[in-house]
Protein backbone atom coordinates (compact mmCIF):
# COMPACT_ATOMS: atom_id res chain seq x y z
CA UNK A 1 -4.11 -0.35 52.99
CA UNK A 2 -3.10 1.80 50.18
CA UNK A 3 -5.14 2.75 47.14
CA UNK A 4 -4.22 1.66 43.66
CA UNK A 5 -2.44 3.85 41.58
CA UNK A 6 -3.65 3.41 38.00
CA UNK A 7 -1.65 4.10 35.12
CA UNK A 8 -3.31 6.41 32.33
CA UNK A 9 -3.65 4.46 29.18
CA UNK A 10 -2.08 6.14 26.17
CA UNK A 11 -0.16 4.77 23.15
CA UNK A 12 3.62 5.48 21.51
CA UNK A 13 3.58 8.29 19.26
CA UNK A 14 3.49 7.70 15.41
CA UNK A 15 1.28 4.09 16.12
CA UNK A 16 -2.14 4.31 14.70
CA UNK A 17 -5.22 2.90 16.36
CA UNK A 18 -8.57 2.54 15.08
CA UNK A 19 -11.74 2.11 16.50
CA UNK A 20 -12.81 -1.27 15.04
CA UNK A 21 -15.93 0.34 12.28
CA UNK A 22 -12.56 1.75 11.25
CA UNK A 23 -10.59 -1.16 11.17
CA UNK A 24 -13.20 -3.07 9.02
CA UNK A 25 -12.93 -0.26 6.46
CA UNK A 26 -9.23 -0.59 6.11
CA UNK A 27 -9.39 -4.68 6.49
CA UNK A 28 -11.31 -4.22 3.59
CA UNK A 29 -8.75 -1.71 1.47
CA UNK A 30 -6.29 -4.43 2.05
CA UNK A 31 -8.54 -6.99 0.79
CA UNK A 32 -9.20 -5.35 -2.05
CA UNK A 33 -5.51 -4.39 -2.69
CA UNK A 34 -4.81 -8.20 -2.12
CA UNK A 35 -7.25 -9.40 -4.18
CA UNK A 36 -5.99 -7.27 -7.20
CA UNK A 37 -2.26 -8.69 -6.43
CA UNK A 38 -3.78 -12.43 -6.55
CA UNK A 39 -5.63 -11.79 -9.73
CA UNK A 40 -2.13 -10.99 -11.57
CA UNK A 41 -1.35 -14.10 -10.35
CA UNK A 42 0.98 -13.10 -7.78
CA UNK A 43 1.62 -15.40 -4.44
CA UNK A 44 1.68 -14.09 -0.86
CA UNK A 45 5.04 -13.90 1.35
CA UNK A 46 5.25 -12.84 4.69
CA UNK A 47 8.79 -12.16 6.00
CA UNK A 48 9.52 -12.07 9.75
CA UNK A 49 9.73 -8.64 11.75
CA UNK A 50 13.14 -8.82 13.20
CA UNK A 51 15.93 -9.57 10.46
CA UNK A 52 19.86 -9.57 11.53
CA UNK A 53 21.17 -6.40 11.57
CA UNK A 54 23.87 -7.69 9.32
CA UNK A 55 20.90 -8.22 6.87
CA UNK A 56 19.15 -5.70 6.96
CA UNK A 57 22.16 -2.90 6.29
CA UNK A 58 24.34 -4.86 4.14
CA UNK A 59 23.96 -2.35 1.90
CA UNK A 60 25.17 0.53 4.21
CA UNK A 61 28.31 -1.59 5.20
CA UNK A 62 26.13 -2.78 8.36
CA UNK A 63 25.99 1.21 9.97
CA UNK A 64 22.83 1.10 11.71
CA UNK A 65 21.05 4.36 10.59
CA UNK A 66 19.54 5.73 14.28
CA UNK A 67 15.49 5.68 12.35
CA UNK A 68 15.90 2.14 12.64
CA UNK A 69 14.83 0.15 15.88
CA UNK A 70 17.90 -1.93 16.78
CA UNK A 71 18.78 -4.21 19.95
CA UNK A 72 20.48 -6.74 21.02
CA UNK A 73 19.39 -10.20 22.56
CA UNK A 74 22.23 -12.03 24.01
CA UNK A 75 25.05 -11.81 21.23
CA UNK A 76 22.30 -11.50 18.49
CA UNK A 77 22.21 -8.06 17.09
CA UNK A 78 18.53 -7.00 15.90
CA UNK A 79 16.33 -4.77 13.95
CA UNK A 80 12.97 -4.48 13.09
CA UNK A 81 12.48 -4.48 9.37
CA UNK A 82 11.83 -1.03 7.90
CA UNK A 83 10.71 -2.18 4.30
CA UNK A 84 9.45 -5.35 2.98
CA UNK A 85 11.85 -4.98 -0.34
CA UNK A 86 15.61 -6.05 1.89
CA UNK A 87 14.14 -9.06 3.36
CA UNK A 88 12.39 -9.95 -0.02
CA UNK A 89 16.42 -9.84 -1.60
CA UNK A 90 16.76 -11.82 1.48
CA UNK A 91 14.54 -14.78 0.79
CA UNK A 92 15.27 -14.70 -2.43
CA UNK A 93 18.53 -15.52 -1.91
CA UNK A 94 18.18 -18.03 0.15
CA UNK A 95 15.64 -19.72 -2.19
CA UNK A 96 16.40 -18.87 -5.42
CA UNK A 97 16.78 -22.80 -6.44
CA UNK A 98 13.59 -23.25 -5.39
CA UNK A 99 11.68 -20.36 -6.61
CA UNK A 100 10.53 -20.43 -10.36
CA UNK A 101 10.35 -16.80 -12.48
CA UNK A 102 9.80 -14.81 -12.99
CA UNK A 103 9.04 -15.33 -9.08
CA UNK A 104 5.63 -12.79 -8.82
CA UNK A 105 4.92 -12.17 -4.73
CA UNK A 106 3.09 -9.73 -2.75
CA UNK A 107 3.22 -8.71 0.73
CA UNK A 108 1.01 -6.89 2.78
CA UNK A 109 2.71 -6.32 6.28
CA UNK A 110 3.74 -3.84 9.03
CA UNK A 111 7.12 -2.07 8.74
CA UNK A 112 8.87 0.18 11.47
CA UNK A 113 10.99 3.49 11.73
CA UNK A 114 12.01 5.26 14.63
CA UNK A 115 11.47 8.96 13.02
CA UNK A 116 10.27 11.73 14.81
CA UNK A 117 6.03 11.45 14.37
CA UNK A 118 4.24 13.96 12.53
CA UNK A 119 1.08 14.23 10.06
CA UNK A 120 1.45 11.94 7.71
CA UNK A 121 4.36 9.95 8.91
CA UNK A 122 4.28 6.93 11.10
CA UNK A 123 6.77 4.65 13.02
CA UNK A 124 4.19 1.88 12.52
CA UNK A 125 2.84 1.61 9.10
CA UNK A 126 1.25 -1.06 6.72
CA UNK A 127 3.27 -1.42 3.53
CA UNK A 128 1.10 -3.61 0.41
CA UNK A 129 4.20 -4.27 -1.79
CA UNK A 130 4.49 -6.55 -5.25
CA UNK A 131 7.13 -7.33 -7.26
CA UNK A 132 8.18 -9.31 -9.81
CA UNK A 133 11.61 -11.09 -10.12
CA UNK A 134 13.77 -12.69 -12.83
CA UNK A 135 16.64 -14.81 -13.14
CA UNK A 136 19.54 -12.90 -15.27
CA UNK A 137 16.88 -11.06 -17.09
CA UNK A 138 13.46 -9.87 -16.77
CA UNK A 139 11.44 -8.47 -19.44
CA UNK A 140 10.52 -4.75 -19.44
CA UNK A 141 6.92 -5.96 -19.76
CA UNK A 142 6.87 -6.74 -16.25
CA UNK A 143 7.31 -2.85 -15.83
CA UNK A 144 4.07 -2.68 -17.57
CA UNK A 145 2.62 -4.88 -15.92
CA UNK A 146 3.13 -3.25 -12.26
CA UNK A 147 2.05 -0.22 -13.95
CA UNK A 148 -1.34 -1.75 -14.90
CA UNK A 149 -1.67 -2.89 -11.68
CA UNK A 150 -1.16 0.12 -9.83
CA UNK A 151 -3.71 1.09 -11.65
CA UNK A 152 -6.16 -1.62 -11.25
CA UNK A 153 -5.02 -1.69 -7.08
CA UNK A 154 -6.71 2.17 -6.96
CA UNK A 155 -9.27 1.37 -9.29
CA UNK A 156 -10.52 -1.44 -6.66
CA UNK A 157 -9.89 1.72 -3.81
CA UNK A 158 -12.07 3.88 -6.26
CA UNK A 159 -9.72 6.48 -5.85
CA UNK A 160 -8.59 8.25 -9.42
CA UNK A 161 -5.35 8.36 -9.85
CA UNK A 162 -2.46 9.89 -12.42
CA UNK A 163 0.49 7.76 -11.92
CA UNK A 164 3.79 9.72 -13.70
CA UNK A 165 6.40 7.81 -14.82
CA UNK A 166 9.77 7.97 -16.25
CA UNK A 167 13.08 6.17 -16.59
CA UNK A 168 15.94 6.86 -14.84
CA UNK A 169 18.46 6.15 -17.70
CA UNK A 170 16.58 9.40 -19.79
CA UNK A 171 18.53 12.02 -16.97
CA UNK A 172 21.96 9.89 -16.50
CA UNK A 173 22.54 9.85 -19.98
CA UNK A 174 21.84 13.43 -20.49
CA UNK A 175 24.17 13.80 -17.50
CA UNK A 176 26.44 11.86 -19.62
CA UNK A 177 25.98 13.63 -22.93
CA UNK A 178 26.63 16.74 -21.35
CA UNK A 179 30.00 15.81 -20.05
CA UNK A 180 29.01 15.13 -16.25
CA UNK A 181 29.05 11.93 -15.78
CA UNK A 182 30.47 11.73 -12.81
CA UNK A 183 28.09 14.45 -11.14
CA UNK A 184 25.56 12.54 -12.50
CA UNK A 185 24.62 11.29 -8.70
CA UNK A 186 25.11 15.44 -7.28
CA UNK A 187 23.21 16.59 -10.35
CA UNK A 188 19.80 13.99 -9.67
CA UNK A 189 19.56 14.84 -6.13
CA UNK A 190 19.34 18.60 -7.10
CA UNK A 191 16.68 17.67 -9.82
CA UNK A 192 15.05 15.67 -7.54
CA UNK A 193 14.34 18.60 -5.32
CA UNK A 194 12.59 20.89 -7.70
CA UNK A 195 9.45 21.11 -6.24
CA UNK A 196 10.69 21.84 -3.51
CA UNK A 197 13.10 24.74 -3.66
CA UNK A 198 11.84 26.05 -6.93
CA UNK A 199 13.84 26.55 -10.56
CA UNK A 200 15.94 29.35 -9.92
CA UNK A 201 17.41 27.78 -5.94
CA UNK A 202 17.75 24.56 -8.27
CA UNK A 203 19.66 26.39 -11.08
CA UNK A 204 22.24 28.25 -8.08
CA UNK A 205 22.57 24.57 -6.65
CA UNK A 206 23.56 23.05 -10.01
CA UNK A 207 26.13 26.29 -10.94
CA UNK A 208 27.27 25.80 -7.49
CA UNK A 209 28.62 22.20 -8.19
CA UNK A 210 30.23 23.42 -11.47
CA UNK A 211 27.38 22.90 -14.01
CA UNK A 212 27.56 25.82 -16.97
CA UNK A 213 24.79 27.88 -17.20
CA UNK A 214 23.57 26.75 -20.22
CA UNK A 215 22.94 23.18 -19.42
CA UNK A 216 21.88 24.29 -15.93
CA UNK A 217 18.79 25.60 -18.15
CA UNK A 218 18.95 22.55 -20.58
CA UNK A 219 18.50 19.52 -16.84
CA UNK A 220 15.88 22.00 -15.60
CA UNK A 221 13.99 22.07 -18.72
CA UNK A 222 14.38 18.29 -19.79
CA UNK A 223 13.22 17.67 -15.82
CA UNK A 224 10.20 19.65 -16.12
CA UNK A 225 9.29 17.95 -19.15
CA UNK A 226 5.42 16.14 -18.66
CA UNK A 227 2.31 14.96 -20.31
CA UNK A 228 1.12 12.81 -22.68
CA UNK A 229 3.90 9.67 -23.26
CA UNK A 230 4.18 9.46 -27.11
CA UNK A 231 4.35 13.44 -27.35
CA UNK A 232 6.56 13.57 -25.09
CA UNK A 233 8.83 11.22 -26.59
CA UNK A 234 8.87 13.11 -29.46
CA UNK A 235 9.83 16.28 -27.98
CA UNK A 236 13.18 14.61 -26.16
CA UNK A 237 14.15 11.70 -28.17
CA UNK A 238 16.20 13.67 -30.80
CA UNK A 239 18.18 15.73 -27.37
CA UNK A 240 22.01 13.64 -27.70
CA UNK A 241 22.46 10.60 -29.08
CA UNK A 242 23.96 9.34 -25.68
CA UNK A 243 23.59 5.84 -25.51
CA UNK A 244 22.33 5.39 -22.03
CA UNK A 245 19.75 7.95 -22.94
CA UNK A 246 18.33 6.59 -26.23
CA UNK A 247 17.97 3.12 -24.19
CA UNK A 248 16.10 5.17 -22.14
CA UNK A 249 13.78 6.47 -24.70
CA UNK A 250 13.74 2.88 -26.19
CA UNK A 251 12.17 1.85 -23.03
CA UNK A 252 10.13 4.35 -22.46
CA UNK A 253 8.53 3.72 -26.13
CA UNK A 254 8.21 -0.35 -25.50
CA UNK A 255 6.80 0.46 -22.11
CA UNK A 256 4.35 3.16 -23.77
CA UNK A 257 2.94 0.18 -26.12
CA UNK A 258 2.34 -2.68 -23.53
CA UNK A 259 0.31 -0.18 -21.45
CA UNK A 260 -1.87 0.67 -24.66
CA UNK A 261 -2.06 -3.04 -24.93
CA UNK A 262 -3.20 -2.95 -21.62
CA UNK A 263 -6.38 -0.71 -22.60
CA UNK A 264 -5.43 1.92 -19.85
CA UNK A 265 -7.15 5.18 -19.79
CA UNK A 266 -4.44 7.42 -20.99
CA UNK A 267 -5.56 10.32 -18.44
CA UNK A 268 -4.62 7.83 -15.86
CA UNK A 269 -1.04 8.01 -16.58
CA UNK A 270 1.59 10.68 -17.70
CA UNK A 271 5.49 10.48 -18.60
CA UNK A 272 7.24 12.81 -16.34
CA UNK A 273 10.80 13.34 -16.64
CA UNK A 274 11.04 15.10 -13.32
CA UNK A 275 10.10 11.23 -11.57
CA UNK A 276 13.65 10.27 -10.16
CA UNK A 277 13.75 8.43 -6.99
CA UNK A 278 15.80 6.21 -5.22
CA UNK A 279 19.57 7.73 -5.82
CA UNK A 280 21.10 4.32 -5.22
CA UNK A 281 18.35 1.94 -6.33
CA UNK A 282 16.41 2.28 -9.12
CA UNK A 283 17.73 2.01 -12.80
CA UNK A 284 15.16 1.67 -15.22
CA UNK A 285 11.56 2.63 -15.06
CA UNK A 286 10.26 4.66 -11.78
CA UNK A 287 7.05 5.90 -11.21
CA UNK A 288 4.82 7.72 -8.90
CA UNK A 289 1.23 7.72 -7.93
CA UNK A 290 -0.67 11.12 -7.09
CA UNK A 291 -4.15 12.15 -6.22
CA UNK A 292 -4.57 14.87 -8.64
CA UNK A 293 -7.48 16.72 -6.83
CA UNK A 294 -5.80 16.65 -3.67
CA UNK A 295 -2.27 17.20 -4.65
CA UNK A 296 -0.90 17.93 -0.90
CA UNK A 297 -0.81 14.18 -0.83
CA UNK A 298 1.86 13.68 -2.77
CA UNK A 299 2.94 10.04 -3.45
CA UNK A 300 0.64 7.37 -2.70
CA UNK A 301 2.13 4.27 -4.50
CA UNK A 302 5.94 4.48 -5.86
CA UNK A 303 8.24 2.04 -7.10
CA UNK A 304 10.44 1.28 -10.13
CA UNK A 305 13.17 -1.45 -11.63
CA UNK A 306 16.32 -2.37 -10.10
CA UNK A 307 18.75 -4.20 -11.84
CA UNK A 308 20.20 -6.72 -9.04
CA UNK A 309 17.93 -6.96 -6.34
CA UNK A 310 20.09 -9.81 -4.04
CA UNK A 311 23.47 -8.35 -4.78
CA UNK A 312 24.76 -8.31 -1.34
CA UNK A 313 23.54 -11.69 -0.80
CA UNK A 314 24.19 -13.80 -3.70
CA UNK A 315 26.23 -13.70 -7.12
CA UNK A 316 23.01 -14.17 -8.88
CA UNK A 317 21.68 -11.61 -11.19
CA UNK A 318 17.91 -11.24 -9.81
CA UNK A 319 16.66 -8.04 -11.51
CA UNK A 320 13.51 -7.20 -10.04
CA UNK A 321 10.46 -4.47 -10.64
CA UNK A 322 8.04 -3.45 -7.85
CA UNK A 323 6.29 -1.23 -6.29
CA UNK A 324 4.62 -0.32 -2.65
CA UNK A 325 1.41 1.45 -1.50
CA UNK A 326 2.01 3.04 2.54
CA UNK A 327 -1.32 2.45 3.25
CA UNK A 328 -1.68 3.32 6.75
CA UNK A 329 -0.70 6.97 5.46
CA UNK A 330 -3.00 6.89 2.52
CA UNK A 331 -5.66 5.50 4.86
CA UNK A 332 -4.80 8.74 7.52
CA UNK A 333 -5.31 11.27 4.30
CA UNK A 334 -8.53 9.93 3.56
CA UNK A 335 -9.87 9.54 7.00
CA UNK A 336 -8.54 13.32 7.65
CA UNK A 337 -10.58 14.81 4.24
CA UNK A 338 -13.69 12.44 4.76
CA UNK A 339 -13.00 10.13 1.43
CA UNK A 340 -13.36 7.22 3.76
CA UNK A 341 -16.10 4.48 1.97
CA UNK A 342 -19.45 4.49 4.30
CA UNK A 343 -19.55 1.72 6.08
CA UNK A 344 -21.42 0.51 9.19
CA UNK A 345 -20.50 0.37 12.44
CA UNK A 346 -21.03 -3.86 13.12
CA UNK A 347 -20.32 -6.51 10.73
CA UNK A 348 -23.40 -8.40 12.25
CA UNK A 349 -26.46 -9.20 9.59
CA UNK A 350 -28.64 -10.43 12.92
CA UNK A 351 -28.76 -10.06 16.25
CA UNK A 352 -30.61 -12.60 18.92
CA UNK A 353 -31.61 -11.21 22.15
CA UNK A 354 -32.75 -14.34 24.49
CA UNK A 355 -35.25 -13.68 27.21
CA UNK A 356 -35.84 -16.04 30.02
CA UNK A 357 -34.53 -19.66 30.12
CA UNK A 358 -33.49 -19.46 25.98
CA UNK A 359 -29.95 -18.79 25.80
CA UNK A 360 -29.33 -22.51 24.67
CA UNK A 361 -31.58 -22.20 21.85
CA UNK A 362 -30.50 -19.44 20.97
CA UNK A 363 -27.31 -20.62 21.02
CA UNK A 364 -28.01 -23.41 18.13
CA UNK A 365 -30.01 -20.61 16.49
CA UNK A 366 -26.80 -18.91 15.98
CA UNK A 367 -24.84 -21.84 15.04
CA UNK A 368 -28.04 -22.38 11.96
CA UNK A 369 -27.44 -18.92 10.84
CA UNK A 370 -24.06 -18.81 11.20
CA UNK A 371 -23.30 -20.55 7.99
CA UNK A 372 -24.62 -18.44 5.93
CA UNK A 373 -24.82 -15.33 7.72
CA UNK A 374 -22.85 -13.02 10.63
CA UNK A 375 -24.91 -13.47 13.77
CA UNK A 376 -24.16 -12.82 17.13
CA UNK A 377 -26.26 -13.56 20.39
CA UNK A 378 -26.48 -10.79 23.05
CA UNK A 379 -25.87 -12.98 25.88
CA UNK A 380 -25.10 -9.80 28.17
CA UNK A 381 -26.94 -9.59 31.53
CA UNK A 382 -28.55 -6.04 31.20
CA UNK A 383 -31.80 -5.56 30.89
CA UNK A 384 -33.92 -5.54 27.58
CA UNK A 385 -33.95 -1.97 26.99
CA UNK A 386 -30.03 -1.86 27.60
CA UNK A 387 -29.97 -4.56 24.57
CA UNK A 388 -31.93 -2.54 22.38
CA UNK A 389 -30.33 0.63 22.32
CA UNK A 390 -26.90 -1.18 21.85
CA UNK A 391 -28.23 -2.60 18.88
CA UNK A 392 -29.16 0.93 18.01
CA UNK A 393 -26.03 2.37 18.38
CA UNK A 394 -24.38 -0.48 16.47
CA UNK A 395 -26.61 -0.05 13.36
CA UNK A 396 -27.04 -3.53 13.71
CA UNK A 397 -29.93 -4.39 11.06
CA UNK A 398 -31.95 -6.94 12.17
CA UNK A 399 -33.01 -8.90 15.81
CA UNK A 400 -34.82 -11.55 16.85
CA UNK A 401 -35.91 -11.64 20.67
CA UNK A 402 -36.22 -15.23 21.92
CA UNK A 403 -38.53 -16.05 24.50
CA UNK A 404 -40.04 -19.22 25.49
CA UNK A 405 -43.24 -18.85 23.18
CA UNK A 406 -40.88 -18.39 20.26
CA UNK A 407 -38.51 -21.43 21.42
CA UNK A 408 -41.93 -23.91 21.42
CA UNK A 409 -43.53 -22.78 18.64
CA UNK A 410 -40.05 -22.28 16.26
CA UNK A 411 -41.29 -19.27 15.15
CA UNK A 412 -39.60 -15.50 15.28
CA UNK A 413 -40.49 -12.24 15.48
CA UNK A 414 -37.59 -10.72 12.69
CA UNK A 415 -37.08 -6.73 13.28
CA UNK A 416 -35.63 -4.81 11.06
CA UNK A 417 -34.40 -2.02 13.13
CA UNK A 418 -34.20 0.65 10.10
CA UNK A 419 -37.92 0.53 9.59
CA UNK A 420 -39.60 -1.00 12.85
CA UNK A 421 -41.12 -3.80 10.73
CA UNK A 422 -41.46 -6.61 11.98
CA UNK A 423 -42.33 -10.69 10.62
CA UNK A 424 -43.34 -13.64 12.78
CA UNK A 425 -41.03 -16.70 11.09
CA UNK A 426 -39.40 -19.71 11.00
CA UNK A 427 -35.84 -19.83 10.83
CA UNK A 428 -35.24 -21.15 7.03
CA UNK A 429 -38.08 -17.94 6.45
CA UNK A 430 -35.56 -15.67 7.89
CA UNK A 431 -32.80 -16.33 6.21
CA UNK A 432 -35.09 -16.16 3.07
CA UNK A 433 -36.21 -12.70 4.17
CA UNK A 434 -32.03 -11.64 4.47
CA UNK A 435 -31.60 -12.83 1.15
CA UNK A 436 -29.96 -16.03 1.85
């Protein structure tokens, strides 16, 4: 008879698993994101995993880009969605008659991308996206209003925050004024990379696509432009009298007044002309969220306002604004620098260990404690001592052991396991003692 060949257990590249102390803390980060979303009165959606290919790359005249898990079942051609924001245009679309707006939803789900994995980048990762939709039009307050959530959302994560922001129409009608118009798209993508590859690399990129000099100097300097909103304003708004850029400013101004209305702390947030994003998306506001004392973050919440967010599926105008937080990243960065909250390793408030013939009782005991409290019942057949230290090493708070004196006379001895102290009482005393 031949031996069993066992398989070693391991796990896909790029998928994070946590052992479950951990999970708790990051169950409760999305509760707390979630409960920020509801309290702006916005209403859950969850979208299905697999979309029609068709769907989900309508926008890329249906090329399936090879990051993006794809297959086929029968004649039905497949992928697994890798953003919430497509399938939102999606649904949407198909229930715009039914929807009323501006239509406000969040959606806290998992999203997939078959990139190569490396630190801080995940096929698997949780996305905790809102947005807010209109019909034709939608007031640039709702811009505001993601704004000041973003900043309640890491507020809730007590994690400080500077979020930059800026509007997109500020560098396409410089572009404009400046007589490139239609490098506008080139000229972004080289902006966009500043950081990156420095001023002067920038400046040879820009002269190497035809751009003088002089306004070479003139994009680099408006792009590096940051700080406090209204002085910034001031130092740009008077730049060209482009019309695409003075809506831009005009924006920027109303945007800078609903977030004062908003009473948010003004070190919280910056205007930052060098904030571009999406080349093909966004139109309007963008922003980004950083963690200014550990910049090597970068980004931790984006997003921004797009003009037509269903165009590919409906003739309706549905201008949207939204942003997303990857969380599963964000949650990586803090595990990795120890900015995790504390948190213990059970959930349980009480533990019963039965001895003897008790496990009944103990049994209803739970189901009496139960409703007000997280109890569990060791009903494991190792021996005493075995129970006790894996209470231990679950930091689990408090035990009762239940043996047949304690089932007659209805009377427990309560442990607190931190201190050793320990009170003979009745059930309805207990729950006194846990607060209850």
């Amino acid at each position: 008879m031949s031996e069993k060949k066992l398989i070693t257990p391991r796990k896909l590249s790029g998928f994070m698993e946590l052992l479950p102390h951990k999970q708790m803390i990051l169950d409760e980060m999305i509760e707390k994101i979630k409960n920020v979303y509801q309290n702006f009165a916005f209403t859950p959606l969850d979208t299905p995993v697999l979309e029609l290919s068709e769907i989900l790359f309508a926008k890329s005249g249906n090329s399936i880009d090879k990051e993006v898990y794809n297959f086929k079942k029968g004649d039905t051609d497949i992928c697994m969605r890798y953003d919430l924001t497509v399938p939102l245009a999606r649904f949407v679309a198909m229930n715009s008659e039914n929807l009323s707006y501006p239509f406000k939803r969040y959606q806290i789900g998992k999203v997939y991308r078959g990139e190569r994995a490396q630190k801080g980048r995940f096929r698997e990762f949780i996305q905790c996206d809102a947005d807010i939709i209109g019909l034709d039009n939608l007031p640039l307050v709702a811009d505001a209003e993601c704004l000041n959530m973003v900043d309640k959302v890491f507020g809730a994560l007590n994690l400080d925050i500077v979020n930059r922001i800026s509007n997109r129409n500020i560098l396409f009608g410089y572009c404009e004024g400046l007589g490139y118009k239609d490098q506008t798209q080139d000229i972004l993508i080289i902006l966009d990379k500043i950081d990156k590859i420095g001023q002067e690399n920038a400046i040879e990129e820009l002269a190497k696509i035809g751009v003088k000099q002089e306004d070479c100097n003139k994009f680099i300097a408006l792009t590096l432009k940051k700080g406090n909103f209204d002085k910034v304003i001031e130092e740009i708004e008077n730049l060209t009298d482009n019309e695409t850029y003075q809506k831009g400013i005009t924006e920027l101004k109303e945007i800078s007044s609903y977030l004062k209305c908003y009473g948010l702390d003004q070190n919280r947030y910056m205007l930052d002309i060098g904030i571009i994003r999406g080349q093909n998306y966004y139109t309007g506001t963008v922003f980004e969220a950083i963690v200014p004392t550990h910049p090597e973050f970068g980004t931790v919440c984006g997003g921004g306002r797009y003009d037509n967010l269903a165009e590919y599926f409906t003739d309706k105008k549905l201008p949207g604004v939204g942003l997303s937080i990857g969380l599963t990243r964000l949650f990586d960065l803090l595990d990795q620098n120890n900015m995790l909250p504390e948190h213990s390793l059970t959930n349980i408030d009480l533990q019963i260990i039965p001895l003897g013939n008790t496990l009944l009782h103990c049994l209803e005991l739970q189901t009496y404690f139960n409703k007000k409290i997280v109890c569990d019942v060791n009903y494991d057949n190792r021996s005493f001592k075995a129970k006790m230290r894996e209470a231990n090493k679950r930091e689990i708070p408090f035990i009762i052991v239940v043996g047949e004196d304690e089932m007659n006379n209805l009377k427990y001895n309560l442990k607190n396991m931190k201190t050793g102290e320990q009170q003979l009482l009745s059930k309805e005393e207990i729950l006194k003692t846990l607060g209850c």
